[in-house]
C-alpha atoms as a PDB file:
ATOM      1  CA  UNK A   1       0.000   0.000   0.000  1.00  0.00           C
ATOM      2  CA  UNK A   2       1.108   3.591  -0.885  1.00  0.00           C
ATOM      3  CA  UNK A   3       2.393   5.839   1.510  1.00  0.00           C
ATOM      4  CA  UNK A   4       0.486   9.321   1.927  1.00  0.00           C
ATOM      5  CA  UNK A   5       2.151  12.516   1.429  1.00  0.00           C
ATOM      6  CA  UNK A   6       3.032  14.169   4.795  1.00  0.00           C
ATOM      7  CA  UNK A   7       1.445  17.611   4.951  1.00  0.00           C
ATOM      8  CA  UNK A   8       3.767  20.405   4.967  1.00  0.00           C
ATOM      9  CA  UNK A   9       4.011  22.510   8.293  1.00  0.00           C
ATOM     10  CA  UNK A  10       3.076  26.157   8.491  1.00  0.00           C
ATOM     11  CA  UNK A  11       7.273  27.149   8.580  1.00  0.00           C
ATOM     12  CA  UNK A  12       7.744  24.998   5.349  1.00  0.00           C
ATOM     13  CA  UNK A  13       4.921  26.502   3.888  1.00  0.00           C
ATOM     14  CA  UNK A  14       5.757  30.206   4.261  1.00  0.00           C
ATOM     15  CA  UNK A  15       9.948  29.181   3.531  1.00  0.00           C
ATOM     16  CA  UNK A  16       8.182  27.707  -0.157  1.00  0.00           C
ATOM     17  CA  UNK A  17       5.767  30.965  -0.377  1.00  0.00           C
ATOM     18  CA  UNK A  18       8.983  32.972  -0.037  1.00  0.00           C
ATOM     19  CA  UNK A  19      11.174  30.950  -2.013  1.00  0.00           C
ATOM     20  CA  UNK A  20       9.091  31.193  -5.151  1.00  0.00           C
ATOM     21  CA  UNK A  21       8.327  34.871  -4.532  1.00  0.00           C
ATOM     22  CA  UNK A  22      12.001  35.605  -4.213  1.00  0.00           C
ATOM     23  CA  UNK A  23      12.271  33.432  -7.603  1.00  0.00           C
ATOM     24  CA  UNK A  24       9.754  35.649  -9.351  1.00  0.00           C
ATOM     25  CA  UNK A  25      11.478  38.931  -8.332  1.00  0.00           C
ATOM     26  CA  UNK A  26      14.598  37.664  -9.475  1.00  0.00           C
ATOM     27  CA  UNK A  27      12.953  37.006 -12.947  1.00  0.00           C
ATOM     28  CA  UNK A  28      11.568  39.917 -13.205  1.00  0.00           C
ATOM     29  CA  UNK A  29      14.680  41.957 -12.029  1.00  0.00           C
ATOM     30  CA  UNK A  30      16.382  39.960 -14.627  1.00  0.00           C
ATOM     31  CA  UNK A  31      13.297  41.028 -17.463  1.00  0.00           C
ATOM     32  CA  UNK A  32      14.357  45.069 -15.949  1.00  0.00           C
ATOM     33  CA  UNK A  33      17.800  44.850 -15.917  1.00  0.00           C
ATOM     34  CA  UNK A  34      18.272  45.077 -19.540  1.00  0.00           C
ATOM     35  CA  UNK A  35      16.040  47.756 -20.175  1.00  0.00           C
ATOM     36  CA  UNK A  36      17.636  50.741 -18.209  1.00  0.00           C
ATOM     37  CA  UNK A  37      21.335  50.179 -19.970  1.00  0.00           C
ATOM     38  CA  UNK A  38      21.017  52.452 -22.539  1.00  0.00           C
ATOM     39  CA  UNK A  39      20.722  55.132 -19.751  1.00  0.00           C
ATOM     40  CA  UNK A  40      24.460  54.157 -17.750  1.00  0.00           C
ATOM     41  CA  UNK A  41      27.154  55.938 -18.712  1.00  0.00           C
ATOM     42  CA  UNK A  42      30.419  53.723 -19.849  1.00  0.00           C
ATOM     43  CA  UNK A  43      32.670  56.658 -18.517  1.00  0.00           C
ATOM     44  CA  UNK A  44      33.853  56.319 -14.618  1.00  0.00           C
ATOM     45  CA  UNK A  45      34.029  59.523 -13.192  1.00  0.00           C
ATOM     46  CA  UNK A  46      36.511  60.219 -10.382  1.00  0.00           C
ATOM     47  CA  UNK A  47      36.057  60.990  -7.141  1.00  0.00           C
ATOM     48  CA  UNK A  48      35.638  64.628  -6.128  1.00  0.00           C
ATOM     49  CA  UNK A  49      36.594  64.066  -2.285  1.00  0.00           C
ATOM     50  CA  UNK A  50      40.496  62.924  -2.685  1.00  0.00           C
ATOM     51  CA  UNK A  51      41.223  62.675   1.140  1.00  0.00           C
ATOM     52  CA  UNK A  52      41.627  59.332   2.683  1.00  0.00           C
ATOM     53  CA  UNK A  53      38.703  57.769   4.502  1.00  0.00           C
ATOM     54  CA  UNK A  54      39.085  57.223   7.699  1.00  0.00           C
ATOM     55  CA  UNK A  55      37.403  55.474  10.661  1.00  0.00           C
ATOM     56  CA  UNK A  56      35.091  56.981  13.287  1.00  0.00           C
ATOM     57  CA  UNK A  57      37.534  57.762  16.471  1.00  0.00           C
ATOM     58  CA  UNK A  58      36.575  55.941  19.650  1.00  0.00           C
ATOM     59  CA  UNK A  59      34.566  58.207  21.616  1.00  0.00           C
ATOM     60  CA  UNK A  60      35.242  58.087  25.358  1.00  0.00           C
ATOM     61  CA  UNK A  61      32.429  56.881  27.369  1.00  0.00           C
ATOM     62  CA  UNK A  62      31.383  57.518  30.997  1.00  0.00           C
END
């Protein structure tokens, strides 16, 4: 005798809802993405700020 299929549990069911919505948006940012290229420019501009960056200094606390 066959087995039955055991259900799926309310976390597997919301980890497939998201999976497959996550699938679609990547399809459709894949359907976009060639359609705003004409508007990118080829040319890298430089950097107006030439000083280094530097970390945030440790503030003293208490």
């Amino acid at each position: 005798m066959p087995k039955d299929k055991k259900r799926l549990s309310k976390n597997a069911k919301a980890a497939l809802k998201t999976l497959n919505e996550s699938k679609l948006l990547a399809a459709t940012k894949a359907a976009h993405a060639g359609a705003g290229e004409e508007f990118k420019s080829s040319v890298v501009t430089p950097r107006t700020n030439t000083t280094a960056i530097k970390p945030r200094p440790n503030k003293k606390r208490g």
